[in-house]
Protein backbone atom coordinates (compact mmCIF):
# COMPACT_ATOMS: atom_id res chain seq x y z
CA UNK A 1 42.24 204.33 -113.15
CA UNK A 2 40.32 205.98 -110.11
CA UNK A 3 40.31 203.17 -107.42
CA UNK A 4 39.38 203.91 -103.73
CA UNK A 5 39.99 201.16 -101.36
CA UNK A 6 37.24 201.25 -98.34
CA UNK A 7 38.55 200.56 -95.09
CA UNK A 8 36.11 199.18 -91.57
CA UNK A 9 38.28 201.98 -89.55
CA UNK A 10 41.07 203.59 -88.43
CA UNK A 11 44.15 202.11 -89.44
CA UNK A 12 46.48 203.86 -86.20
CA UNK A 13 47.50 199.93 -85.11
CA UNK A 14 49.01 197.37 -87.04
CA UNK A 15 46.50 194.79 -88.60
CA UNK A 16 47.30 192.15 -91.76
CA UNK A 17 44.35 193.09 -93.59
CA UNK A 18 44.49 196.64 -93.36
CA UNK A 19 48.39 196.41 -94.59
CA UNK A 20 47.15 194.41 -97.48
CA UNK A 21 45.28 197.43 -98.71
CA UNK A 22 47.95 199.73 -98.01
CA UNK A 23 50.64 197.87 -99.79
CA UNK A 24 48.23 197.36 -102.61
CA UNK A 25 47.38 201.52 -102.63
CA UNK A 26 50.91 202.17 -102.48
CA UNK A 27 51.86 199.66 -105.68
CA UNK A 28 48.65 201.47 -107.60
CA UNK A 29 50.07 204.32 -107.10
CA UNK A 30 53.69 203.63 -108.79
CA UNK A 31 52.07 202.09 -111.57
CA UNK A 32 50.02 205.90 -112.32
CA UNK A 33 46.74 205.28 -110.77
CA UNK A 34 44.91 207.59 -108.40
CA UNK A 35 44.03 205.65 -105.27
CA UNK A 36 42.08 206.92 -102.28
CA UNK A 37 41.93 205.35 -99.12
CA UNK A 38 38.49 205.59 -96.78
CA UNK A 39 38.68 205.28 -93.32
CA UNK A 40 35.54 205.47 -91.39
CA UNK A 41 35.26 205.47 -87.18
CA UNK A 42 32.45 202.80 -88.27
CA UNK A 43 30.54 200.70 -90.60
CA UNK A 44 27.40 199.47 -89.81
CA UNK A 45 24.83 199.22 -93.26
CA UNK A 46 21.19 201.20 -92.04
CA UNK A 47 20.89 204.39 -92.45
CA UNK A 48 19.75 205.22 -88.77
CA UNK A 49 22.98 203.64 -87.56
CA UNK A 50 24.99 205.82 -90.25
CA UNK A 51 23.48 209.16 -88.61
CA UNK A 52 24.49 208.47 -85.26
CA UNK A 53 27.67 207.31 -86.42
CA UNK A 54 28.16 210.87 -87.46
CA UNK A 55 27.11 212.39 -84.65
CA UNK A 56 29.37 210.54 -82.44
CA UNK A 57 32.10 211.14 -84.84
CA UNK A 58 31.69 215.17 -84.13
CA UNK A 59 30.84 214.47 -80.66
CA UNK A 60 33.74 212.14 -79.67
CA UNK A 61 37.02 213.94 -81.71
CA UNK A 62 36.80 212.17 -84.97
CA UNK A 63 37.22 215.58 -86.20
CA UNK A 64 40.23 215.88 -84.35
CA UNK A 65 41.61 212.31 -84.92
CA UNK A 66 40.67 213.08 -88.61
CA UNK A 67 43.03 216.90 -88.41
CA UNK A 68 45.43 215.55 -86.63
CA UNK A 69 46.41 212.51 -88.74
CA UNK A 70 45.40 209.81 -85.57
CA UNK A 71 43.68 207.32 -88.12
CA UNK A 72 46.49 207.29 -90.57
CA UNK A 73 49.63 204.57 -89.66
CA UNK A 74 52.28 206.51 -89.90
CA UNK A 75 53.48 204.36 -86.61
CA UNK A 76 53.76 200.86 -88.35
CA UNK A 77 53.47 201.71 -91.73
CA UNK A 78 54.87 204.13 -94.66
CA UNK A 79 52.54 205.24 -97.29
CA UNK A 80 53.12 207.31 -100.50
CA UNK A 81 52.30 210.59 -100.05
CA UNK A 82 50.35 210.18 -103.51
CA UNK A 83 47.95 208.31 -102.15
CA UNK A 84 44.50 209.83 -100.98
CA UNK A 85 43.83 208.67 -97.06
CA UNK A 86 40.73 209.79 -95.95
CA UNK A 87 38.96 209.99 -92.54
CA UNK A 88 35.18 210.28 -92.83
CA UNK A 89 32.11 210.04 -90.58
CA UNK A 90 30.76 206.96 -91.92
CA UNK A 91 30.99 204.69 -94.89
CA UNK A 92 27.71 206.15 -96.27
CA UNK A 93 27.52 206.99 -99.98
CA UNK A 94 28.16 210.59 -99.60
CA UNK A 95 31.25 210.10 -98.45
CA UNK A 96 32.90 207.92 -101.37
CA UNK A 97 34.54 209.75 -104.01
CA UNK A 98 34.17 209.08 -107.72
CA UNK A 99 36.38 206.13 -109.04
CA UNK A 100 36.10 203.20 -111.88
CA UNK A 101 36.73 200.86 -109.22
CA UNK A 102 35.75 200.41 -105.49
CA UNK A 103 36.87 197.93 -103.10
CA UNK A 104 35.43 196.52 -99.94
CA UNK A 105 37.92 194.97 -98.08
CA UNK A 106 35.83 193.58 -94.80
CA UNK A 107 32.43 192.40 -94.44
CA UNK A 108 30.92 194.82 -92.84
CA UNK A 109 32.52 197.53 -95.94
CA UNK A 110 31.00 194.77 -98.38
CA UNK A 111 27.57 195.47 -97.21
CA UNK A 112 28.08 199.55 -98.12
CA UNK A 113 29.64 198.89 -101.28
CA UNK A 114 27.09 196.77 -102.71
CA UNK A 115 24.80 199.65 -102.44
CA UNK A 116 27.16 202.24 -103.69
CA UNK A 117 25.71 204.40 -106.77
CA UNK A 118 27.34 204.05 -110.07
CA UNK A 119 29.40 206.60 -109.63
CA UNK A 120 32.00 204.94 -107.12
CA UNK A 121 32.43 202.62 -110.32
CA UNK A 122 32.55 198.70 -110.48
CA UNK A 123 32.25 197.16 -107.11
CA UNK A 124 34.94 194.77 -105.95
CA UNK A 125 35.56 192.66 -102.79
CA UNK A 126 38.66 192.15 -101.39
CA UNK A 127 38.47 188.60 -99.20
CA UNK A 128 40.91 187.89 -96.48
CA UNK A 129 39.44 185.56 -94.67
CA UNK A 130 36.68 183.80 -93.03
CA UNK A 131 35.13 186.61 -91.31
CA UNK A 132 31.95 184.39 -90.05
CA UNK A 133 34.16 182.59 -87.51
CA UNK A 134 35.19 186.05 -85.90
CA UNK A 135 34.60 186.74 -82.09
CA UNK A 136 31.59 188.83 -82.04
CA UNK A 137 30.71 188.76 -85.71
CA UNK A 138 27.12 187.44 -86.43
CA UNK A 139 27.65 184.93 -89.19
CA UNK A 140 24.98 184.59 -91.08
CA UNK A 141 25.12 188.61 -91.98
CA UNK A 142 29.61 188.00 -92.81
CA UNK A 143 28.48 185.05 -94.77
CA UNK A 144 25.49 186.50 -96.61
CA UNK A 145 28.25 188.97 -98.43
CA UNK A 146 29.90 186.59 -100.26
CA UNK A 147 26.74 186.04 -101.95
CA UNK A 148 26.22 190.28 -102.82
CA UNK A 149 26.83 191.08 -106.39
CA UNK A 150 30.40 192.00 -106.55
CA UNK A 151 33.53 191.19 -108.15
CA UNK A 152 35.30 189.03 -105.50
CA UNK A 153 38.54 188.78 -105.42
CA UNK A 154 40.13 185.99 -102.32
CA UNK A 155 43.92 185.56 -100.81
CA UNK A 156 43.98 182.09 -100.69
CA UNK A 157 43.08 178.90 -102.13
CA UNK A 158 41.11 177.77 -99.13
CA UNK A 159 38.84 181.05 -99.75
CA UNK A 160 38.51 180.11 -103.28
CA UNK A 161 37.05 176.83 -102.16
CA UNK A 162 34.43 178.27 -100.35
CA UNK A 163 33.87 180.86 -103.07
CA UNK A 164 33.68 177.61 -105.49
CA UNK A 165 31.03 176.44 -102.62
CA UNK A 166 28.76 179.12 -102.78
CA UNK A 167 28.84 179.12 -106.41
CA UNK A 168 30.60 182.47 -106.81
CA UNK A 169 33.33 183.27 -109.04
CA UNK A 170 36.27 184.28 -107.53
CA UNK A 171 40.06 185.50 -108.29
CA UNK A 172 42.97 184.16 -106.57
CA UNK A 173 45.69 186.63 -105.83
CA UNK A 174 47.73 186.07 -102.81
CA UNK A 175 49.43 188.48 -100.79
CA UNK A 176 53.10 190.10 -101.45
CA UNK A 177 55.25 190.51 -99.23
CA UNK A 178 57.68 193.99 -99.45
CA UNK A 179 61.25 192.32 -99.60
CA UNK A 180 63.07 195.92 -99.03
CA UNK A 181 61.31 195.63 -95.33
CA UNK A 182 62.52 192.11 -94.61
CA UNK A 183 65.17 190.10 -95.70
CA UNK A 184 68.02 188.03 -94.17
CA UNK A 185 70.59 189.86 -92.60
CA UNK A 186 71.71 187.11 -89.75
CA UNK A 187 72.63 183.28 -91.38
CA UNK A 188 69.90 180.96 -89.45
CA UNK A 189 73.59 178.92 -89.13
CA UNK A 190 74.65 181.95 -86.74
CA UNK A 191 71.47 181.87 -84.68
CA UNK A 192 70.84 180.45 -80.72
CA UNK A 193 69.31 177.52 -81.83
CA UNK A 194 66.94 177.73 -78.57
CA UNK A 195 65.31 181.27 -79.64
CA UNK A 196 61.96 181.94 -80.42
CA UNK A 197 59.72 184.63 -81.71
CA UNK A 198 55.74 184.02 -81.61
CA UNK A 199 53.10 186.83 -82.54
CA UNK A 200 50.91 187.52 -79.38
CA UNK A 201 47.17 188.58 -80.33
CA UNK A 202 44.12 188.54 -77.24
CA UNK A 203 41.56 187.24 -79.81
CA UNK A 204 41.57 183.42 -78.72
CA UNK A 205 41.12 182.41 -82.62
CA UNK A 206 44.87 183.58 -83.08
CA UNK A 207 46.04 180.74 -80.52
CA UNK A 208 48.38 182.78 -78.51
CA UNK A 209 47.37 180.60 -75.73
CA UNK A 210 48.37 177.47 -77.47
CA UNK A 211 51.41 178.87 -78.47
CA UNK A 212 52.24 179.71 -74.56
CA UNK A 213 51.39 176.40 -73.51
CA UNK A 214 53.52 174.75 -76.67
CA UNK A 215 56.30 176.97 -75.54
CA UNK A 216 56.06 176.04 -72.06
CA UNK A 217 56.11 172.19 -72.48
CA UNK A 218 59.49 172.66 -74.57
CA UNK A 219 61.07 175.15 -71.70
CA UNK A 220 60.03 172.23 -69.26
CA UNK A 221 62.50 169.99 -71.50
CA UNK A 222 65.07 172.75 -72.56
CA UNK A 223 65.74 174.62 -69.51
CA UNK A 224 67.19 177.43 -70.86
CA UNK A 225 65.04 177.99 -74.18
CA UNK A 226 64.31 181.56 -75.02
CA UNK A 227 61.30 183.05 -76.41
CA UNK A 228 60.27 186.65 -77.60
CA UNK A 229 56.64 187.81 -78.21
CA UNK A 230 55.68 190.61 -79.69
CA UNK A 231 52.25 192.26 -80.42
CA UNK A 232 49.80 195.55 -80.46
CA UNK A 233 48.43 195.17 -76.57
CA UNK A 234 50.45 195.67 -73.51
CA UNK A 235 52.27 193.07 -71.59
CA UNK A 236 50.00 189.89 -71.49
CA UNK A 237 49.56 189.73 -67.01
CA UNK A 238 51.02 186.55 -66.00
CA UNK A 239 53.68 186.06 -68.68
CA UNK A 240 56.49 184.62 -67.59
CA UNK A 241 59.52 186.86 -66.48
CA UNK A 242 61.88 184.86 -68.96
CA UNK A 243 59.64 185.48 -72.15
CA UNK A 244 60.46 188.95 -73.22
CA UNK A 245 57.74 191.18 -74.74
CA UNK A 246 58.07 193.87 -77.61
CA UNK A 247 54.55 196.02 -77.78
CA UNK A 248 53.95 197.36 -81.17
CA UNK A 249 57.56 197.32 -82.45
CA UNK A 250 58.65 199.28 -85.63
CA UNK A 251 58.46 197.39 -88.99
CA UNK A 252 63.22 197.65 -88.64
CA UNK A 253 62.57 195.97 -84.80
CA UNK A 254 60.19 193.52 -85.83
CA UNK A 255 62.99 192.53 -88.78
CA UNK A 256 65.66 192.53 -86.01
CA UNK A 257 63.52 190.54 -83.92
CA UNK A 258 62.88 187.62 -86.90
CA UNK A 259 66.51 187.55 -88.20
CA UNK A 260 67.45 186.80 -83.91
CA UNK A 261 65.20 184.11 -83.75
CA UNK A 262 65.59 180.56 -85.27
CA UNK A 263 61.92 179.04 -85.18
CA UNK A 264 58.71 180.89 -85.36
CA UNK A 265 55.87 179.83 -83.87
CA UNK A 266 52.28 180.41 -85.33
CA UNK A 267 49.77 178.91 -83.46
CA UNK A 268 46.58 180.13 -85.41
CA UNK A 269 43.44 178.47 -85.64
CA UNK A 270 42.58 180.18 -88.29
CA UNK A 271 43.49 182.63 -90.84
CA UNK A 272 43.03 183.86 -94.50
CA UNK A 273 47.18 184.16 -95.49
CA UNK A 274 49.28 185.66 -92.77
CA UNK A 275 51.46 187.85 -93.00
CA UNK A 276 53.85 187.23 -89.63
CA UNK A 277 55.39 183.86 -90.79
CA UNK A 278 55.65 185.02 -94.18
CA UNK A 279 57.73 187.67 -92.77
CA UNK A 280 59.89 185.66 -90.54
CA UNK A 281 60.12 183.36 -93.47
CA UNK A 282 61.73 186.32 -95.29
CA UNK A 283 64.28 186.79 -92.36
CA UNK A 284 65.42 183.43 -91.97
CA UNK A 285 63.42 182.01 -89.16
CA UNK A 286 62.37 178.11 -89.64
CA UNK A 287 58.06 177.49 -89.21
CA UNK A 288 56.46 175.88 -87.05
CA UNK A 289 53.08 176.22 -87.47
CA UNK A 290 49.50 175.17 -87.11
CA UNK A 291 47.66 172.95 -90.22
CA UNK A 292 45.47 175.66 -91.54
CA UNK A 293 44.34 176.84 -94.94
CA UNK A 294 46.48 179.87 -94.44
CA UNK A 295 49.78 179.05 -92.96
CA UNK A 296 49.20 176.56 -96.03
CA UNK A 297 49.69 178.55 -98.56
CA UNK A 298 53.49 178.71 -98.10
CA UNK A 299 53.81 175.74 -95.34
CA UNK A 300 54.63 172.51 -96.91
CA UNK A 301 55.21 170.13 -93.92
CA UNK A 302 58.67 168.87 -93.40
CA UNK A 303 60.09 171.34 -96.37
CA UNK A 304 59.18 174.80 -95.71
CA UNK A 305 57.88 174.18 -91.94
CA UNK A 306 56.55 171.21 -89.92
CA UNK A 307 52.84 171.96 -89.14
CA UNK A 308 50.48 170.63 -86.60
CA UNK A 309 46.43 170.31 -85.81
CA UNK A 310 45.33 173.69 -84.21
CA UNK A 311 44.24 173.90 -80.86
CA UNK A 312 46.79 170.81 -79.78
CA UNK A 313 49.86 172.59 -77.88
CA UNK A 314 51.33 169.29 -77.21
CA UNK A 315 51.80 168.67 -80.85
CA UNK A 316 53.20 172.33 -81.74
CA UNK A 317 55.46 171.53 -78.98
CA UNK A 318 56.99 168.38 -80.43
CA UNK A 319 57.72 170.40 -83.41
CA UNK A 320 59.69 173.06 -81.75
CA UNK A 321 61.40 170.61 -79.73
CA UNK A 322 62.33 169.08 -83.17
CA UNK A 323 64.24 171.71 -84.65
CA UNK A 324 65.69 173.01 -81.39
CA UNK A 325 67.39 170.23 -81.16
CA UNK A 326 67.95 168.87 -84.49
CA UNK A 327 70.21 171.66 -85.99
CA UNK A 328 70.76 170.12 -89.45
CA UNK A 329 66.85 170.00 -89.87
CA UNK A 330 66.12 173.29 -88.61
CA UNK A 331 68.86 174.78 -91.38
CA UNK A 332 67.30 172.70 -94.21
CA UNK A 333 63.56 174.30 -92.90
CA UNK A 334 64.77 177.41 -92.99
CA UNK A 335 66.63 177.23 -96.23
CA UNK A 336 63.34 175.80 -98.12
CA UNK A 337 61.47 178.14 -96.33
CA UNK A 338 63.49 181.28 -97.32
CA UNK A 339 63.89 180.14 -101.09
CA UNK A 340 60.12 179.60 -101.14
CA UNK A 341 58.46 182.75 -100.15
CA UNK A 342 60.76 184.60 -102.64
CA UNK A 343 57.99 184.24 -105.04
CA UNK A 344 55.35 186.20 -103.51
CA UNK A 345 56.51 189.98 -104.25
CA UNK A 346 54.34 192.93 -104.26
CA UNK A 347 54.92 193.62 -107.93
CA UNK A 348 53.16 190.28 -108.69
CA UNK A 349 50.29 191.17 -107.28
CA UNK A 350 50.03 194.64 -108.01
CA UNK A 351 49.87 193.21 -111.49
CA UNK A 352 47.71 191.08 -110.94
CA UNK A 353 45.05 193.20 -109.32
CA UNK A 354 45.45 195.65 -112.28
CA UNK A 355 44.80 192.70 -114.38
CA UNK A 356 41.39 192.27 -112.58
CA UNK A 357 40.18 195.65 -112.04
CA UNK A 358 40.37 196.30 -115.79
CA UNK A 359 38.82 192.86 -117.06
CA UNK A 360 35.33 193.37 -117.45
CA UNK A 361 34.15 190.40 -116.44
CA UNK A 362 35.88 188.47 -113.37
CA UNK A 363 36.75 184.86 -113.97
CA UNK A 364 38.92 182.87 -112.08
CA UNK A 365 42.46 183.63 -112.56
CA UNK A 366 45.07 180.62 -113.43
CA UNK A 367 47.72 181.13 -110.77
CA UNK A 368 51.82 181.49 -111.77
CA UNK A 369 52.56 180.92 -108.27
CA UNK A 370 54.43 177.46 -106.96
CA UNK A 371 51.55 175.70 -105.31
CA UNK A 372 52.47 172.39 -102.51
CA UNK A 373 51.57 169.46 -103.28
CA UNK A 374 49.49 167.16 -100.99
C-alpha cells in the first residue's frame, strides 16, 4: 500500500504524537509499504489562509528549513531512510501525493483531509487525544472533526468512549512502545530510593506545576530527596538549584535518566496515552501518576502505579512519599509495572493498523491487549 501520514508541522522537537506517526511510518515501511510523511509550516482549512501560508513559507526560509533538513527529527528521533518525509508549503491538496490511504493525525490535518480528492485514497484519522481541551484551540471547530466522514482510528479506551458518544465508529489501537530504545539496564533494587525523574512541559494542562509543588511537599519531609526534570524548553526560571534539568536529551540520555531514577512522576491533567511513563515503565522506574484516562491505560492503582486526582499536589505527594519510603512497595510497583507494559510493542500495532487500513469498512476492533480492571 501507498499510505502518507499528514503531519500539523515541523517535527524538529520532540512531541508524543508526532513520534506516534513516525514509529508507525517506520513499522509500514519494514512490512513493504511506501509511506510518505507531510510536514507543513501550517494548517489552517480556507483557502485564503493556505495562500498566505505559502507566501510566508518562501518569505520566511521554509525553503531553506525544507533544503536543509530543519523540519525533519533527526535530533530526537531515527527514521528509515525508506520513508518519504516531506516539507511543503501548506497542507493544501496539491501538495499530497497519491496513496490508498491518508491519515490525519491532528485536528486541524483532519479538517484538510476530509476534503482531499480521491486520489490521496481512503481518508483516515489518527486520534490522540482530546484536542478541544487544548490551550488556544477553539473547541467547537477540534470537536466538530470527530464528526467528518473518516475512518477514525483512537489510542485509548477513554477516546473510544467519546467516539461511542458521538455515535462514531471507532478502532482501538494503542500505542507501542520501541523496546530496543528502552529497557532495564539498572535493577530498581540498585536504585537511590529518593530519586526522581518528572517530564517538564510549559503548557499548564501537562501539570508540571503540580508536579513541582508535589515534589516540593515530599523534599520538605525528605530533606535530601533528589529530583531530575527533563524537557524541550530551557531551564524553567525559578527552579530550584537542587532539581537538576536535562533540555531536550537524546532518546540513550533520556534511557539513562529513567533506569537512575526509582519513581516517576506524571502529573498530567490530561492526555490521550503517554508515552513518558510508558517509557520509564520500560526502564524500571515505579508510577506515580495522576487518575486520567491516559496514564490509565497501563496504570492500575496499587499494582502497576498508585494514581491520584489531577490538579491535587498534596495527593501526588503522598504517593511519592509512599514509595520513597516504603522500599518493598516501590520494588513490587515497579516489578508489575515493568512486566505489564511488555505487551504494548510496535509490531502489535503495526499489525494492527495494517489490519485497518486494508478492511474496507472500519468497525470497532476487539482488543488482545490486557485491559485493568475497575
Amino acid at each position: 500500500m501507498r499510505i502518507c501520514f499528514v503531519l500539523p508541522g515541523s517535527g524538529e522537537n520532540p512531541v508524543g504524537g508526532l513520534k506516534v506517526a513516525y514509529e508507525y511510518a517506520n513499522g509500514l515501511v519494514r512490512s513493504g509499504h511506501e509511506v510518505t510523511v507531510v510536514h507543513a509550516p501550517h494548517s489552517l482549512h480556507r483557502e485564503m489562509e493556505a495562500i498566505r501560508t505559502a507566501k510566508r513559507y518562501l518569505v520566511y526560509g521554509g525553503r531553506k528549513l525544507g533544503a536543509k533538513g530543519g523540519y525533519l527529527p533527526k535530533r530526537w528521533f531515527s527514521i528509515d531512510p525508506r520513508v518519504r518525509m516531506e516539507w511543503v508549503p501548506s497542507l493544501h491538496p496539491r501538495w499530497i501525493p497519491a496513496a490508498d490511504a491518508v491519515i490525519a493525525t491532528a485536528w486541524e490535518t483532519a479538517e484538510w483531509v476530509a476534503g482531499y480528492p480521491p486520489y490521496t485514497g481512503r481518508k483516515f484519522y489518527l486520534i490522540q487525544g482530546q484536542e478541544s481541551t487544548f490551550a488556544g484551540v477553539d473547541p467547537d471547530r477540534a470537536m466538530a472533526t470527530w464528526k467528518l466522514p473518516l475512518n477514525k482510528i483512537v489510542i485509548a479506551r477513554w477516546l473510544e468512549a467519546i467516539a461511542r458518544g458521538l455515535h462514531e465508529a471507532a478502532v482501538y489501537i494503542p500505542n507501542g512502545l520501541d523496546f530496543s530504545v528502552f529497557g532495564l539496564d539498572l535493577p530498581a533494587a540498585e536504585r537511590n530510593p529518593k530519586q526522581l525523574v518528572m517530564l517538564y512541559h510549559d503548557s499548564e494542562g501537562k501539570g508540571s506545576a503540580d508536579g513541582l509543588s508535589a515534589i516540593d511537599i515530599v523534599k520538605a519531609e525528605i530533606p535530601d530527596l533528589a529530583a531530575t526534570l527533563f524537557g524541550v524548553p530551557a531551564r524553567p526560571r525559578g527552579l530550584p538549584a537542587w532539581i537538576r534539568y536535562q533540555q531536550k536529551p537524546s532518546q540513550p540520555d533520556l534511557r539513562r535518566l529513567y533506569n537512575a531514577a526509582a519513581i516517576f512522576v506524571g502529573p498530567s491533567w490530561a492526555e490521550g496515552w503517554p508515552l513518558p511513563p510508558a517509557e520509564a515503565m520500560q526502564c524500571g522506574a515505579a508510577p506515580c501518576l495522576t487518575d486520567i484516562g491516559g496514564h490509565q491505560e497501563y496504570g492500575i492503582h496499587g499494582e502497576t502505579a498508585l494514581l491520584s486526582p489531577p490538579r491535587e499536589p498534596a495527593a501526588l505527594a503522598l504517593n511519592i512519599s509512599m514509595l520513597v519510603r516504603d522500599n518493598i512497595r516501590r520494588l513490587q510497583v515497579s516489578q508489575n509495572a515493568n512486566r505489564f507494559i511488555q505487551q504494548f510493542t510496535w509490531d502489535r500495532a503495526v499489525t494492527a493498523l495494517e489490519d485497518c487500513l486494508r478492511d474496507e469498512e472500519v468497525r470497532p476492533a476487539v482488543s488482545a491487549y490486557s485491559s485493568p480492571s475497575r
